[in-house]
Protein backbone atom coordinates (compact mmCIF):
# COMPACT_ATOMS: atom_id res chain seq x y z
CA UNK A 1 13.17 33.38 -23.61
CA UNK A 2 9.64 32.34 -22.98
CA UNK A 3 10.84 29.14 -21.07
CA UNK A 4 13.09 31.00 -19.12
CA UNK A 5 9.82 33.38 -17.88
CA UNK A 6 7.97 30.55 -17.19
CA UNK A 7 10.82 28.53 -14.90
CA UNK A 8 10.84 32.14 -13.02
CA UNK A 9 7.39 32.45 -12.28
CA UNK A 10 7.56 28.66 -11.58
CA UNK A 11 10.06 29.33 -8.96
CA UNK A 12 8.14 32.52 -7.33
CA UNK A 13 5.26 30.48 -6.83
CA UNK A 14 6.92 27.41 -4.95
CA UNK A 15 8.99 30.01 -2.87
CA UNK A 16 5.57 31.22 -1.79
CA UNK A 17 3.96 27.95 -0.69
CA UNK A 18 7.53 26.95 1.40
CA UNK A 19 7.08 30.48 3.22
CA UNK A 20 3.55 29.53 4.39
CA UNK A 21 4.82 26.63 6.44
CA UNK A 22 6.75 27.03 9.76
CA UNK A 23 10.58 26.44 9.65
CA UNK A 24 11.13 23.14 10.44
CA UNK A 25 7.45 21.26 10.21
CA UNK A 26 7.09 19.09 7.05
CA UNK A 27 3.78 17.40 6.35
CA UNK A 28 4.62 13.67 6.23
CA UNK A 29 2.84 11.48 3.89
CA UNK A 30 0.90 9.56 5.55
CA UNK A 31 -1.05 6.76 3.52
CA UNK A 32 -2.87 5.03 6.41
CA UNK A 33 -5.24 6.58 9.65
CA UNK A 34 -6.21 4.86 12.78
CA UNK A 35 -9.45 3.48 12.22
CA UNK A 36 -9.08 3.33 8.61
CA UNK A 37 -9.82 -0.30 6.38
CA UNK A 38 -7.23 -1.81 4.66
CA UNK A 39 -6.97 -4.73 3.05
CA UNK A 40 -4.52 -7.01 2.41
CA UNK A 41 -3.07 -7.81 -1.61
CA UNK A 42 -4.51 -11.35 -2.60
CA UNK A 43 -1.13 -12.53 -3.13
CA UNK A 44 -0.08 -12.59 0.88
CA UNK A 45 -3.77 -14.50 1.82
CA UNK A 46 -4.44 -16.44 -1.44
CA UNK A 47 -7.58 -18.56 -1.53
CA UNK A 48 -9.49 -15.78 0.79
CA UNK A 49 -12.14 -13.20 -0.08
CA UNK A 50 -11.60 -9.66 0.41
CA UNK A 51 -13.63 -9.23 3.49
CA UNK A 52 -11.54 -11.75 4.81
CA UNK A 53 -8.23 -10.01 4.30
CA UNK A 54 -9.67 -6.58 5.20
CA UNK A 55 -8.76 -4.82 8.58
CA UNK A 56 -8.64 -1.70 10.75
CA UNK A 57 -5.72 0.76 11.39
CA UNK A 58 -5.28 0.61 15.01
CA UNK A 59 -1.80 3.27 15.13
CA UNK A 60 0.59 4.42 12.63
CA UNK A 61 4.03 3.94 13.52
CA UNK A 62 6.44 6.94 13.03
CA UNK A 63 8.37 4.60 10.38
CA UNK A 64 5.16 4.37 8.31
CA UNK A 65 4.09 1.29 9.18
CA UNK A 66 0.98 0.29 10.70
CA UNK A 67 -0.64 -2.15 13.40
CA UNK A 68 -3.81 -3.51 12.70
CA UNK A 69 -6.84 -4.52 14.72
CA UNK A 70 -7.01 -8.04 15.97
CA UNK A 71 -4.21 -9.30 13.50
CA UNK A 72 -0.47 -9.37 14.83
CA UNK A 73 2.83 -7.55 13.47
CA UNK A 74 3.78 -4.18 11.63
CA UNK A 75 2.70 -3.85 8.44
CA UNK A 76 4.26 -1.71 4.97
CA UNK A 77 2.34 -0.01 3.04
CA UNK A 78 3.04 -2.42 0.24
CA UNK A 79 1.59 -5.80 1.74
CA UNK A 80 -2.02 -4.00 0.62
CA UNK A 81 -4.37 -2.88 -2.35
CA UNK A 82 -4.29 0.08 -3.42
CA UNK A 83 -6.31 2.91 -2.11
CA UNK A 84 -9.13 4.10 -4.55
């Protein structure tokens, strides 16, 4: 019975947060901003140092991708290290 209160109140408070946003808008995840330093995963530039395979965010593309700063081509979220 006490699971069963605490999946309620569970539920009560996410229907609270969803009425706080408009209808419609959803806050995309966005894991890169223009002007931001990234830097690209060892693997993809072997044999350089990491301030050679860092770079700026120049635009985020609606599809998540990014270009970069003086280096060519859309790039996934996945060709770089991790954020700390």
């Amino acid at each position: 019975m006490a699971v069963g209160a605490i999946g309620a109140i569970g539920a009560v408070m996410l229907g609270r947060n969803g009425a706080r946003r408009k209808r419609g808008q959803s806050v995309p995840n966005r894991w890169a901003r223009p002007g931001m330093s990234v830097v690209f995963r060892a693997e993809l530039m072997p044999g350089r140092d990491g301030s050679e395979r860092t770079f700026q965010v120049k635009e985020l593309l609606p599809s998540g991708r990014v270009l970069l700063e003086n280096f060519a081509g859309e790039h996934a979220e996945k060709e770089f290290e991790e954020i700390r």
